[in-house]
C-alpha atoms as a PDB file:
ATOM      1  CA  UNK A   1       0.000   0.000   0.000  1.00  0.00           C
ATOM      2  CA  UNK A   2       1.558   3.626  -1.043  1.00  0.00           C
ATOM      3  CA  UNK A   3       2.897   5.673   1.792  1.00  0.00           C
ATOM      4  CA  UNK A   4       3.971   9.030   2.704  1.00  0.00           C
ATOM      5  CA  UNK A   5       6.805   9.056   4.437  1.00  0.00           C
ATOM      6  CA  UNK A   6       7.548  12.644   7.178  1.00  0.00           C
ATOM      7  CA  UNK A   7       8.536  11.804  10.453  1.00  0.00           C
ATOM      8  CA  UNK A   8       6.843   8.592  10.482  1.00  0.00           C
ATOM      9  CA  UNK A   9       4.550   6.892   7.739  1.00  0.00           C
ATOM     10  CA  UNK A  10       1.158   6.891   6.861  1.00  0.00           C
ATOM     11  CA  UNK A  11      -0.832   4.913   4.084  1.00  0.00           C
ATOM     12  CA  UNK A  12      -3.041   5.654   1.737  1.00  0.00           C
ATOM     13  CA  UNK A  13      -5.727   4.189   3.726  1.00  0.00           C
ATOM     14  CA  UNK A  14      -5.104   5.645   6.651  1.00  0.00           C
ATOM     15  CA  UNK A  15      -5.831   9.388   4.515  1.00  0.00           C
ATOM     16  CA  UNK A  16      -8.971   7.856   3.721  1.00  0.00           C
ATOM     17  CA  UNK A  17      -9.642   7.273   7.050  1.00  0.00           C
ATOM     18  CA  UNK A  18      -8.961  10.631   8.720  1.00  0.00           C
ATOM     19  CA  UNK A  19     -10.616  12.629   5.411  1.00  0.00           C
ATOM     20  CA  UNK A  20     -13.446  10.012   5.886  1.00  0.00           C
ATOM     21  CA  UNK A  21     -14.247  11.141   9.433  1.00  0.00           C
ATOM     22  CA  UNK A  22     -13.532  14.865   8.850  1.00  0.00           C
ATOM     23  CA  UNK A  23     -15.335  14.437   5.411  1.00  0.00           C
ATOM     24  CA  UNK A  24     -18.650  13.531   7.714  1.00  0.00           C
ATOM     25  CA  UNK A  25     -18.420  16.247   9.660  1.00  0.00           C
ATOM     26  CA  UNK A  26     -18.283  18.533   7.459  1.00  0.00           C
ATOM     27  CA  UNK A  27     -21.651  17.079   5.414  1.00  0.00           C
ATOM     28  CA  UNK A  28     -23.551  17.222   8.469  1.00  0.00           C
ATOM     29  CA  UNK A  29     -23.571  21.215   8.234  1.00  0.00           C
ATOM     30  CA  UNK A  30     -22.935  22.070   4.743  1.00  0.00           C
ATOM     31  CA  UNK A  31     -26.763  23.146   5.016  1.00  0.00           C
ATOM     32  CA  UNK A  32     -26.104  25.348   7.284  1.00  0.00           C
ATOM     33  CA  UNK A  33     -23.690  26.989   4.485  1.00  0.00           C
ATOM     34  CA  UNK A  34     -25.925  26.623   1.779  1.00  0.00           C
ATOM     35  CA  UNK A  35     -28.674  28.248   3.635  1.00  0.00           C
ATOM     36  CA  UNK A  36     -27.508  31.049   4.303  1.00  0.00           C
ATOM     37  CA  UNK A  37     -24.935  31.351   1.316  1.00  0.00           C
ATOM     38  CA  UNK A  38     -27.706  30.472  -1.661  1.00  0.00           C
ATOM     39  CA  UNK A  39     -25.685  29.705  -4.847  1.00  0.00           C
ATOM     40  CA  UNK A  40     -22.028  29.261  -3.825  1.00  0.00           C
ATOM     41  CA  UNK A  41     -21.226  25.693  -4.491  1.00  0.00           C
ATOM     42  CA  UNK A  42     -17.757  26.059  -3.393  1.00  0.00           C
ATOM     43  CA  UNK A  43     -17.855  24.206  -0.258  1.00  0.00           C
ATOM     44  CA  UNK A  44     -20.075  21.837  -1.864  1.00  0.00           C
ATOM     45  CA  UNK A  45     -17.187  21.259  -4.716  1.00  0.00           C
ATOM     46  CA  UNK A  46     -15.001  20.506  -1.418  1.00  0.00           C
ATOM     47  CA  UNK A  47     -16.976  17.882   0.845  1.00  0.00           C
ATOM     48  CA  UNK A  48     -17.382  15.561  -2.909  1.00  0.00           C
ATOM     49  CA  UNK A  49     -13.659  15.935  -3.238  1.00  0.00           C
ATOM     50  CA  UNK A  50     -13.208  14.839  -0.123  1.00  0.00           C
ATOM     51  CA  UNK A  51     -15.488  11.463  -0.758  1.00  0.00           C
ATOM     52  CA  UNK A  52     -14.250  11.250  -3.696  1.00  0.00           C
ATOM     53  CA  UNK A  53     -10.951  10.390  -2.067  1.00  0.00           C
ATOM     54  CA  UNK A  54     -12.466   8.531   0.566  1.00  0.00           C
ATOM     55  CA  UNK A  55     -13.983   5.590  -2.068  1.00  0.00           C
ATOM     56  CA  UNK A  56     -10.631   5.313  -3.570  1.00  0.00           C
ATOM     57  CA  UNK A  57      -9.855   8.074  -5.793  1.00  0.00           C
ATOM     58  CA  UNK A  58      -6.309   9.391  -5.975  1.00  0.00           C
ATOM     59  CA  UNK A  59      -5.545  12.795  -4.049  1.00  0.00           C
ATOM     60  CA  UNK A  60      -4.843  15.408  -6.627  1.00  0.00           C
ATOM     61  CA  UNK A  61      -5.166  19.190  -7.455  1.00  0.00           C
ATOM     62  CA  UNK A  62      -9.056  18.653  -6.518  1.00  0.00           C
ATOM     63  CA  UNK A  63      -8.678  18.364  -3.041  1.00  0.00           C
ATOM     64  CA  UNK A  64      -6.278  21.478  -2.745  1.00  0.00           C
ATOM     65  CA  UNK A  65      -8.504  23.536  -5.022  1.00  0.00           C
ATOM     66  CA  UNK A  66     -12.114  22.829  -4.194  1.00  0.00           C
ATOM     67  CA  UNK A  67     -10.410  23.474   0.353  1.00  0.00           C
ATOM     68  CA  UNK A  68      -8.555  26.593  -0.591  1.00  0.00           C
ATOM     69  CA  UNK A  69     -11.819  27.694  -2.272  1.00  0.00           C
ATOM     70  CA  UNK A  70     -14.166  26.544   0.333  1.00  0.00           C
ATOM     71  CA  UNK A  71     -11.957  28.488   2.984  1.00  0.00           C
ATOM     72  CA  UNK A  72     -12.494  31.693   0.744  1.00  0.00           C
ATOM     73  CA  UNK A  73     -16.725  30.492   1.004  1.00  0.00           C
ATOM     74  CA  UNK A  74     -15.911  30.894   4.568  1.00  0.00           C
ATOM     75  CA  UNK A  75     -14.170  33.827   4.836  1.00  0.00           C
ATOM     76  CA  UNK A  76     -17.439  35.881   2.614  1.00  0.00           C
ATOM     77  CA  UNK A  77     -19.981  34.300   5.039  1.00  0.00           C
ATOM     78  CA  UNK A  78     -22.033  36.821   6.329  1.00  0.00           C
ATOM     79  CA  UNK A  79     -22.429  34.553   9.866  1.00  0.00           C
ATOM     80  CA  UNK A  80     -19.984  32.652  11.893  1.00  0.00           C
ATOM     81  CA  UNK A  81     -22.265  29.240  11.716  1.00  0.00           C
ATOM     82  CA  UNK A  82     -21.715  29.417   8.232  1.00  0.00           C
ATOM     83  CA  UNK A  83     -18.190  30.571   8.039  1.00  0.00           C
ATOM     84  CA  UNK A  84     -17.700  27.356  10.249  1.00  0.00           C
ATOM     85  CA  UNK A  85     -19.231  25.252   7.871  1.00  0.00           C
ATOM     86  CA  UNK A  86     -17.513  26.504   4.904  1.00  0.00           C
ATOM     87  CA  UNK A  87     -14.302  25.769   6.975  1.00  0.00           C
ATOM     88  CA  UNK A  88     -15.306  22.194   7.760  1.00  0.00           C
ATOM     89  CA  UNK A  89     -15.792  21.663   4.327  1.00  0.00           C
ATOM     90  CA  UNK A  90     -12.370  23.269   3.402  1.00  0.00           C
ATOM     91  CA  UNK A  91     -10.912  20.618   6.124  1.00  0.00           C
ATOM     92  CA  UNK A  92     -12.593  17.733   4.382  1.00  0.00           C
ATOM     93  CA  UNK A  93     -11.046  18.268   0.996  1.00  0.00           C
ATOM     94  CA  UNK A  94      -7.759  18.826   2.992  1.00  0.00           C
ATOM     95  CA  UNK A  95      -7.363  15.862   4.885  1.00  0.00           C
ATOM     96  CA  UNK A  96      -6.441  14.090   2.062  1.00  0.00           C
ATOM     97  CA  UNK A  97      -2.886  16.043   2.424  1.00  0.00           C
ATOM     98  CA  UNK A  98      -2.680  15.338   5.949  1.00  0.00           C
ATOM     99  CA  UNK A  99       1.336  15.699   6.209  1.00  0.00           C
ATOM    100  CA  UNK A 100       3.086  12.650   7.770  1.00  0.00           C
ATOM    101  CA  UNK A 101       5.088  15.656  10.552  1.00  0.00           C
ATOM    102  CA  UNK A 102       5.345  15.719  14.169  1.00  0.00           C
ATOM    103  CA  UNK A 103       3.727  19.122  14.936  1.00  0.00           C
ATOM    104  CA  UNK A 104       0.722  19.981  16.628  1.00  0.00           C
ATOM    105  CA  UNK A 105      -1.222  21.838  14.178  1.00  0.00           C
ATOM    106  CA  UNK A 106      -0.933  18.961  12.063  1.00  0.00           C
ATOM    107  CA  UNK A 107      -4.391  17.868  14.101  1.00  0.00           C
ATOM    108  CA  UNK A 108      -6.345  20.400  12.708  1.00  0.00           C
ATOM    109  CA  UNK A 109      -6.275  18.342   9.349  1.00  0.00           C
ATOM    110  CA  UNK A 110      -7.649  15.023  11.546  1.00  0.00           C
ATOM    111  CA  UNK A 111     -10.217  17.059  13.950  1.00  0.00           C
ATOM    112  CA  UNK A 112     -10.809  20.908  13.094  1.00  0.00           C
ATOM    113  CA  UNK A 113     -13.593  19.748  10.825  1.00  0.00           C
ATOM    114  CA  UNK A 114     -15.526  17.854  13.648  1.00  0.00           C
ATOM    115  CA  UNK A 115     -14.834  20.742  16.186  1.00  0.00           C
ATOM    116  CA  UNK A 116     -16.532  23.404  14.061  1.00  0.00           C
ATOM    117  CA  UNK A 117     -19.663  21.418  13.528  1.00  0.00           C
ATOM    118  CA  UNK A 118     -19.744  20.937  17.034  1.00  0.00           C
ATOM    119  CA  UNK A 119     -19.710  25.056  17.349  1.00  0.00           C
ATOM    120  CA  UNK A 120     -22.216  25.046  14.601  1.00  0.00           C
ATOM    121  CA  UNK A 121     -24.658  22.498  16.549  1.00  0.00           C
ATOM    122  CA  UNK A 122     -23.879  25.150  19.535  1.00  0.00           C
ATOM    123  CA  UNK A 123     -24.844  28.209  17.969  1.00  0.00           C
ATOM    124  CA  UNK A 124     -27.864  26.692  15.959  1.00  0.00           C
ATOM    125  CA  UNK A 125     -28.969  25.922  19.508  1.00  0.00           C
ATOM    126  CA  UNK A 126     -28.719  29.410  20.793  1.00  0.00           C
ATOM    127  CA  UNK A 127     -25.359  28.608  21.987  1.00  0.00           C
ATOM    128  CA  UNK A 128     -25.453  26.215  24.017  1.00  0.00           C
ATOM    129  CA  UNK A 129     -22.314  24.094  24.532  1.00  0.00           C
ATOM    130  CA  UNK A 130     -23.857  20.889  25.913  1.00  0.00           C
ATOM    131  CA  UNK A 131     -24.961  20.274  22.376  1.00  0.00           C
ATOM    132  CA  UNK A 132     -21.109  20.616  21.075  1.00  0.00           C
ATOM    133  CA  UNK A 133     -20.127  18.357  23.935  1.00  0.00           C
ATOM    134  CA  UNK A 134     -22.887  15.732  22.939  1.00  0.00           C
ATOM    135  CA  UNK A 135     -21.846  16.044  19.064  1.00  0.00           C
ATOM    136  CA  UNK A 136     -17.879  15.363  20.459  1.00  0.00           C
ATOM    137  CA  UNK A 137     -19.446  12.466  22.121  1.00  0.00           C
ATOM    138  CA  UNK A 138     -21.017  11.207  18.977  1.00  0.00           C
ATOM    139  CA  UNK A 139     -17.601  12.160  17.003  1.00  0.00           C
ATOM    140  CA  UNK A 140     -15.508   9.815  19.757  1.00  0.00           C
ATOM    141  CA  UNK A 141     -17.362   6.909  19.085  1.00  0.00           C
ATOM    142  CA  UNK A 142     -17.491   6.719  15.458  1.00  0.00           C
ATOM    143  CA  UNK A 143     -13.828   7.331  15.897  1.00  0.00           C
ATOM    144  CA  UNK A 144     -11.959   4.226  14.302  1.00  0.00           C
ATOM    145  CA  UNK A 145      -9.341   2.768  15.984  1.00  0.00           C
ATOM    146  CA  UNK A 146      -7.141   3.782  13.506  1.00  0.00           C
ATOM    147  CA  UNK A 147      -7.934   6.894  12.709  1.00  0.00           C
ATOM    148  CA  UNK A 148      -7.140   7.240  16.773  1.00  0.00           C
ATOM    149  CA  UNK A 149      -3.699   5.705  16.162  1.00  0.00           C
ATOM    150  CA  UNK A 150      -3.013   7.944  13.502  1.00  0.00           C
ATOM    151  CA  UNK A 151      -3.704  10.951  16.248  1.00  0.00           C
ATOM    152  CA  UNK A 152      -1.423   9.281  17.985  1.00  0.00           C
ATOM    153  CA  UNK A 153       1.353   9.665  16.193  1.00  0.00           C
ATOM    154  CA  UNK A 154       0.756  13.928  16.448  1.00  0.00           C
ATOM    155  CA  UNK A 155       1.832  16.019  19.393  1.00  0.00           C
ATOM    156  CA  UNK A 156      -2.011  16.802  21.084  1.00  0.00           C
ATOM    157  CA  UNK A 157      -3.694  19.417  19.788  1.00  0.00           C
ATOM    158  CA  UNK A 158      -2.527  23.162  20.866  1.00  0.00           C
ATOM    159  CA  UNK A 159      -5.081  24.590  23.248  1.00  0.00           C
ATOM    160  CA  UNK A 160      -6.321  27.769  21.657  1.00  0.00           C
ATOM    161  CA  UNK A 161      -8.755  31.050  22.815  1.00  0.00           C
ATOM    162  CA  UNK A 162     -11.787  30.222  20.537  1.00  0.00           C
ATOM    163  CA  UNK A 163     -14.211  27.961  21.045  1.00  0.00           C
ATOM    164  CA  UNK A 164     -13.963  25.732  18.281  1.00  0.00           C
ATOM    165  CA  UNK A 165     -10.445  25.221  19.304  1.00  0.00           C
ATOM    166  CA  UNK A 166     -11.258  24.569  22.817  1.00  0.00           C
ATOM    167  CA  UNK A 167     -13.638  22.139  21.132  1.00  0.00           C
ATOM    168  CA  UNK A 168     -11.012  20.510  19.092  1.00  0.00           C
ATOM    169  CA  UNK A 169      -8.651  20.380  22.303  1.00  0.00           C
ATOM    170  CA  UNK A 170     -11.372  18.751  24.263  1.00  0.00           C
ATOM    171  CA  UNK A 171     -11.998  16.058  21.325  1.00  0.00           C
ATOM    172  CA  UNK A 172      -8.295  15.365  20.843  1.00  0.00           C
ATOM    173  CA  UNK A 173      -7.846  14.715  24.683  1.00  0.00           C
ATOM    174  CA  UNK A 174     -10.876  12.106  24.888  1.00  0.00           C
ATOM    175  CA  UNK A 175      -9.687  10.370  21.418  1.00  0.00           C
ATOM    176  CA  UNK A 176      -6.035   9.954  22.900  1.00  0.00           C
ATOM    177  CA  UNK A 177      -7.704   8.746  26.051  1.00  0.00           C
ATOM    178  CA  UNK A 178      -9.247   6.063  24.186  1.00  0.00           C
ATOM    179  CA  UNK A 179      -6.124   4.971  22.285  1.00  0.00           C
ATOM    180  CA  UNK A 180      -4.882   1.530  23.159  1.00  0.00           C
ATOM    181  CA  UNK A 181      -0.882   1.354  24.132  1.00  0.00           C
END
């Protein structure tokens, strides 16, 4: 099976894995985009290229174009629910180029996608962070073995001001929990 080779390896499959969980994520609140952004198909373009991976196609220019244009979605998004979703997409299409590197941000390619639809689920609920917690929850147990080994193999996640980071923090900590030694 191909690898990429950093400071340690990581297959093919193993992308497929981490864009796959990211990847569903980030369709859970594309609506949320596409509700309030009528028309722009750009994060759209980014959660397909990120399945397309997922069932097997090769990573290529797609993935890098349809996130850095789904992160520009986000950027124009007149609300931060949507802004978050846009970036979730954007994450998606980018975890096919997780890099194989020992540094912390690194994560953001394997979780940031399931931390912002956690803030999303918060702020569609008025803000209220038990429903992030109880989407984290959700997120930890479809977690797949190894997409929590792969995690592994990354300093934890940097503990930042924002929410969604906080949120990211908080799902890296219980995945890393659950990781088998």
């Amino acid at each position: 099976m191909p690898t990429v080779a950093g400071d340690f390896e990581l297959t093919m499959e193993e992308l497929r894995i981490v864009a796959r969980f990211a990847a569903d994520s980030a369709r859970r609140v594309l609506p949320v985009f596409e509700e309030t952004v009528a028309g722009d198909p750009r994060p759209r373009a980014a959660v397909d290229a990120a399945w397309e991976f997922v069932h097997g196609a090769r990573r290529s220019k797609l993935q890098r174009v349809t996130s850095l244009e789904a992160h520009r979605a986000a950027r124009q998004a007149s609300t931060e629910a949507a802004r978050l979703a846009a970036r979730a997409a954007g994450d998606a299409a980018s975890a096919a180029y997780l890099h194989p590197i020992a540094r912390a941000e690194q994560v953001g390619h394997i979780l940031r996608a399931t931390a912002s639809a956690a803030r999303v689920a918060e702020l569609n609920a008025g803000d209220d962070p038990s429903v992030g917690d109880a989407l984290l929850e959700r997120a930890r147990q479809r977690a797949t073995p190894v997409l929590v080994d792969v995690l592994g193999r990354y300093p934890p996640a940097p503990t930042g001001s924002n929410r969604t980071a906080r949120l990211m923090s908080t799902l890296d900590t219980a995945l890393r929990a659950a990781r088998v030694w």
